[in-house]
N, C-alpha and C. Protein backbone atom coordinates (compact mmCIF):
# COMPACT_ATOMS: atom_id res chain seq x y z
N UNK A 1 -147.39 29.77 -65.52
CA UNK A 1 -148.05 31.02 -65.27
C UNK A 1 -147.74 31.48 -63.85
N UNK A 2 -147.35 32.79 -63.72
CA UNK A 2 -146.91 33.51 -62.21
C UNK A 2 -148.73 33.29 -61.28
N UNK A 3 -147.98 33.11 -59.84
CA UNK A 3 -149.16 33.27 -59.02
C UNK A 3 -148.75 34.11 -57.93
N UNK A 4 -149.53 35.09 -57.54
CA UNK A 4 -149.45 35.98 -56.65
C UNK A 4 -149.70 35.49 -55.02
N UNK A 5 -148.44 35.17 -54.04
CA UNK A 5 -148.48 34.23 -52.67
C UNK A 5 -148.51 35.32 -51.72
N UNK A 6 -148.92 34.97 -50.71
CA UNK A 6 -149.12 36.18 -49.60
C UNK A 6 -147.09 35.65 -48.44
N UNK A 7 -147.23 36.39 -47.52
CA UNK A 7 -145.86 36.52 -47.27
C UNK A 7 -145.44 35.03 -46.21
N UNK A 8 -147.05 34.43 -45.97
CA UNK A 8 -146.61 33.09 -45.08
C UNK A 8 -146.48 32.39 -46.17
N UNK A 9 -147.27 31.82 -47.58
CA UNK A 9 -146.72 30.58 -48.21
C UNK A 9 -144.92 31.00 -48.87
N UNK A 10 -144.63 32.46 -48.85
CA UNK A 10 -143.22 32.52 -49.16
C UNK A 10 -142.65 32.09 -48.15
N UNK A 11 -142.53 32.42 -47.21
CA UNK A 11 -142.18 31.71 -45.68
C UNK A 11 -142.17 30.18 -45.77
N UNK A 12 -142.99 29.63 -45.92
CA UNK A 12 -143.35 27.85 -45.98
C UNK A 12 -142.43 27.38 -47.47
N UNK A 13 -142.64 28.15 -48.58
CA UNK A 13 -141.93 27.56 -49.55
C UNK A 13 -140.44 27.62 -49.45
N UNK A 14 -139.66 28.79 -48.87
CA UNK A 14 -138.59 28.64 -48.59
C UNK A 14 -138.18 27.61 -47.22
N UNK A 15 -139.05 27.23 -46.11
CA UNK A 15 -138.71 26.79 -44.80
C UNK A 15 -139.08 25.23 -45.54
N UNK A 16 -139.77 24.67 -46.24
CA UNK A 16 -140.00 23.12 -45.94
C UNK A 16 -139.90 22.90 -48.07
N UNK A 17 -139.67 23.85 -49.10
CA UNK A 17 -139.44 22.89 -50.01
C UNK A 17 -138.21 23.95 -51.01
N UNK A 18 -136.97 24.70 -50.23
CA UNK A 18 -136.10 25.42 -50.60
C UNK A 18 -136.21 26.11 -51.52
N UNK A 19 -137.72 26.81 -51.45
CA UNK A 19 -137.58 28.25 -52.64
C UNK A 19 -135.88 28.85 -52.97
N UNK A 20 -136.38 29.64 -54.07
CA UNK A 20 -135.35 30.35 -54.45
C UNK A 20 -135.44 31.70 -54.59
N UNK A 21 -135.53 32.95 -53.85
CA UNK A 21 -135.92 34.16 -54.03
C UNK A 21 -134.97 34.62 -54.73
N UNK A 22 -135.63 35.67 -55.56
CA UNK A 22 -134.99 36.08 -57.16
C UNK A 22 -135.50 37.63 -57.02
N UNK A 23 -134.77 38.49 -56.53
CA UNK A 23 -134.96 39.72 -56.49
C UNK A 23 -135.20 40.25 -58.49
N UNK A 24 -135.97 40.88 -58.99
CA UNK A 24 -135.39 41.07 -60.19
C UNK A 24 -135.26 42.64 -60.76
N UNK A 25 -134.77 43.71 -59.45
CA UNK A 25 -134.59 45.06 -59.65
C UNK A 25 -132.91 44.91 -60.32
N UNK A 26 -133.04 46.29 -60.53
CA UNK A 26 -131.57 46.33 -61.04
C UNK A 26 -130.43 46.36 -59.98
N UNK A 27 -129.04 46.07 -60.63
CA UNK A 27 -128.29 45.65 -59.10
C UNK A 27 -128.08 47.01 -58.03
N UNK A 28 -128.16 47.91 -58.38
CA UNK A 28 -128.10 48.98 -57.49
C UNK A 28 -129.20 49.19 -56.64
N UNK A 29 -130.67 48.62 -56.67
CA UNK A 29 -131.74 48.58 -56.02
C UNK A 29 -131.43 47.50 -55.01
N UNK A 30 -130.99 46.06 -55.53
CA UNK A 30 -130.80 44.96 -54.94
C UNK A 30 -129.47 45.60 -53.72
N UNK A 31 -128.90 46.37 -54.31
CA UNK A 31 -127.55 46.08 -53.03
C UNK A 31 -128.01 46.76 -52.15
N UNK A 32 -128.79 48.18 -52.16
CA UNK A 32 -129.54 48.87 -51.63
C UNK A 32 -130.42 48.10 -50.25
N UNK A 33 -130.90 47.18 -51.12
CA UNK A 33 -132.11 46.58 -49.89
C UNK A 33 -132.61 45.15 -50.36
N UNK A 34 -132.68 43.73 -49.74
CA UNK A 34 -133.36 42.98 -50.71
C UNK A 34 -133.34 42.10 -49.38
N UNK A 35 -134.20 41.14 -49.88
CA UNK A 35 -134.93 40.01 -48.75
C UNK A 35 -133.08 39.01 -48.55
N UNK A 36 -133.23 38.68 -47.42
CA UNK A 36 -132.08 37.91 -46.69
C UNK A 36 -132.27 36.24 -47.57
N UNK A 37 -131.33 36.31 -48.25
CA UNK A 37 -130.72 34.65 -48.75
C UNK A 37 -131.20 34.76 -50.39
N UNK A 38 -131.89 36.35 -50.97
CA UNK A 38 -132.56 36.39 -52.26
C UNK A 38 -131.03 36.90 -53.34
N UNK A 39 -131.64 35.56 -54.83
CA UNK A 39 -130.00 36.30 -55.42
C UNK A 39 -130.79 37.56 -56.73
N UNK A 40 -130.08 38.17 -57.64
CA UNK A 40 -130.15 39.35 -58.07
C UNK A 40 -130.25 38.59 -59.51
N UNK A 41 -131.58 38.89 -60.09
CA UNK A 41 -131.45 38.58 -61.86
C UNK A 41 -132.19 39.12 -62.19
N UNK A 42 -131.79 41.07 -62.45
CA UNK A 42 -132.33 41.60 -63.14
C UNK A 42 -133.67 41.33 -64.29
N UNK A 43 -134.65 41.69 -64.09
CA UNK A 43 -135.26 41.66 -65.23
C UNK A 43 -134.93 41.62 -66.41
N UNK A 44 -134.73 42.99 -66.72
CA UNK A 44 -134.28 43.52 -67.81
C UNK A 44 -133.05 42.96 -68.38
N UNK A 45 -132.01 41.64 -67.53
CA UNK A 45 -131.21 41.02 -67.84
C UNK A 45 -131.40 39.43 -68.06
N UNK A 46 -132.92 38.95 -67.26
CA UNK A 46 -132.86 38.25 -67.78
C UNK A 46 -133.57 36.97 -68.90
N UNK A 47 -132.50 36.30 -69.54
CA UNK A 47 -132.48 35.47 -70.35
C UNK A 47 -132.09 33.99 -69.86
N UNK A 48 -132.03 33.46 -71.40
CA UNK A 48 -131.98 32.15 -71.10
C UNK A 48 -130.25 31.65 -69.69
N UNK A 49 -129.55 32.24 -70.45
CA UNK A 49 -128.17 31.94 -69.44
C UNK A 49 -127.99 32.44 -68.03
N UNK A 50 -128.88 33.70 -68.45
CA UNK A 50 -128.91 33.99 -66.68
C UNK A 50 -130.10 33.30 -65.73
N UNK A 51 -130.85 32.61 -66.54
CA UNK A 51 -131.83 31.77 -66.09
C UNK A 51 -131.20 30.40 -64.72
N UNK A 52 -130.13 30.44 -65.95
CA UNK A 52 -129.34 29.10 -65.66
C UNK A 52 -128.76 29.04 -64.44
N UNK A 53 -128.90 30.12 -63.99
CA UNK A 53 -127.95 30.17 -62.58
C UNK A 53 -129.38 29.24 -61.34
N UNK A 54 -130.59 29.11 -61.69
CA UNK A 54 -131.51 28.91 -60.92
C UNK A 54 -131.70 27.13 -60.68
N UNK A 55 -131.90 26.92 -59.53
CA UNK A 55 -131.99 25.38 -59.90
C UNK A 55 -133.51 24.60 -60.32
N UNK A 56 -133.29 24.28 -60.70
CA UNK A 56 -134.48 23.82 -62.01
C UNK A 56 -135.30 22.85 -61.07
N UNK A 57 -134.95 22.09 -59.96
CA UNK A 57 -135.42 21.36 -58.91
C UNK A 57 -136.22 22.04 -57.60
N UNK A 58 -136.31 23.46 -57.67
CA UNK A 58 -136.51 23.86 -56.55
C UNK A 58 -137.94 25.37 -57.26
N UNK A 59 -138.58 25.38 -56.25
CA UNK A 59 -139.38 26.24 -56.85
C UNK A 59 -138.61 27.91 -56.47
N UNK A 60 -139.34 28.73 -57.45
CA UNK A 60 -138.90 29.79 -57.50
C UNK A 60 -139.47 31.14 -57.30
N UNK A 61 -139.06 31.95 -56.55
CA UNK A 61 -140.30 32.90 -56.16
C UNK A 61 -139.57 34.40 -56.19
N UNK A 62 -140.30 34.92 -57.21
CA UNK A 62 -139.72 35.92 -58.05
C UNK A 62 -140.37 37.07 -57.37
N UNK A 63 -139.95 38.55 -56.77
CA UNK A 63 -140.61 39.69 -56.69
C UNK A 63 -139.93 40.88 -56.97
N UNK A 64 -140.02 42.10 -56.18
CA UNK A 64 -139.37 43.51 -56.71
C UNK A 64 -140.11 44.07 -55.71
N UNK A 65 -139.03 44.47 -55.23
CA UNK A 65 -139.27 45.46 -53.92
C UNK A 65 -139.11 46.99 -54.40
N UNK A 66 -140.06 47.53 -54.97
CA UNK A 66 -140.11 48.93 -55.63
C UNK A 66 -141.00 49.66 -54.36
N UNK A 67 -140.53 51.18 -54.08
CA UNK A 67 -140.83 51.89 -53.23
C UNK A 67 -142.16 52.86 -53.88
N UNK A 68 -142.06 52.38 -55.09
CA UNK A 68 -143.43 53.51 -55.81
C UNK A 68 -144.35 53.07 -55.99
């Protein structure tokens, strides 16, 4: 189940247990603007194989930087 983190435990999860930030706008939003070291997996794209690109060892911290 998703949990909603404020912007220091994203900070701490990436600095001491290698989050994985997962932008999930579409790629023209992402090239536009997106958090430094975050990779691009569309929502709306993804599935099980594009899942796969994520490492299964590391936690994962999913958002969307929407301006509306």
């Amino acid at each position: 189940m998703p949990t909603i983190i404020e912007r220091d435990e994203v900070r701490r999860l990436v600095a001491e247990e290698g989050a994985q930030l997962v932008e999930v706008l579409p790629n023209r939003e992402y090239e536009d603007e997106h958090l430094q070291g975050a990779m691009n997996l569309p929502l709306k794209q993804l599935n099980r194989e594009t899942a796969g690109r994520l490492d299964r060892g590391r936690p994962v911290i999913t958002y969307c930087h929407d301006y509306l």
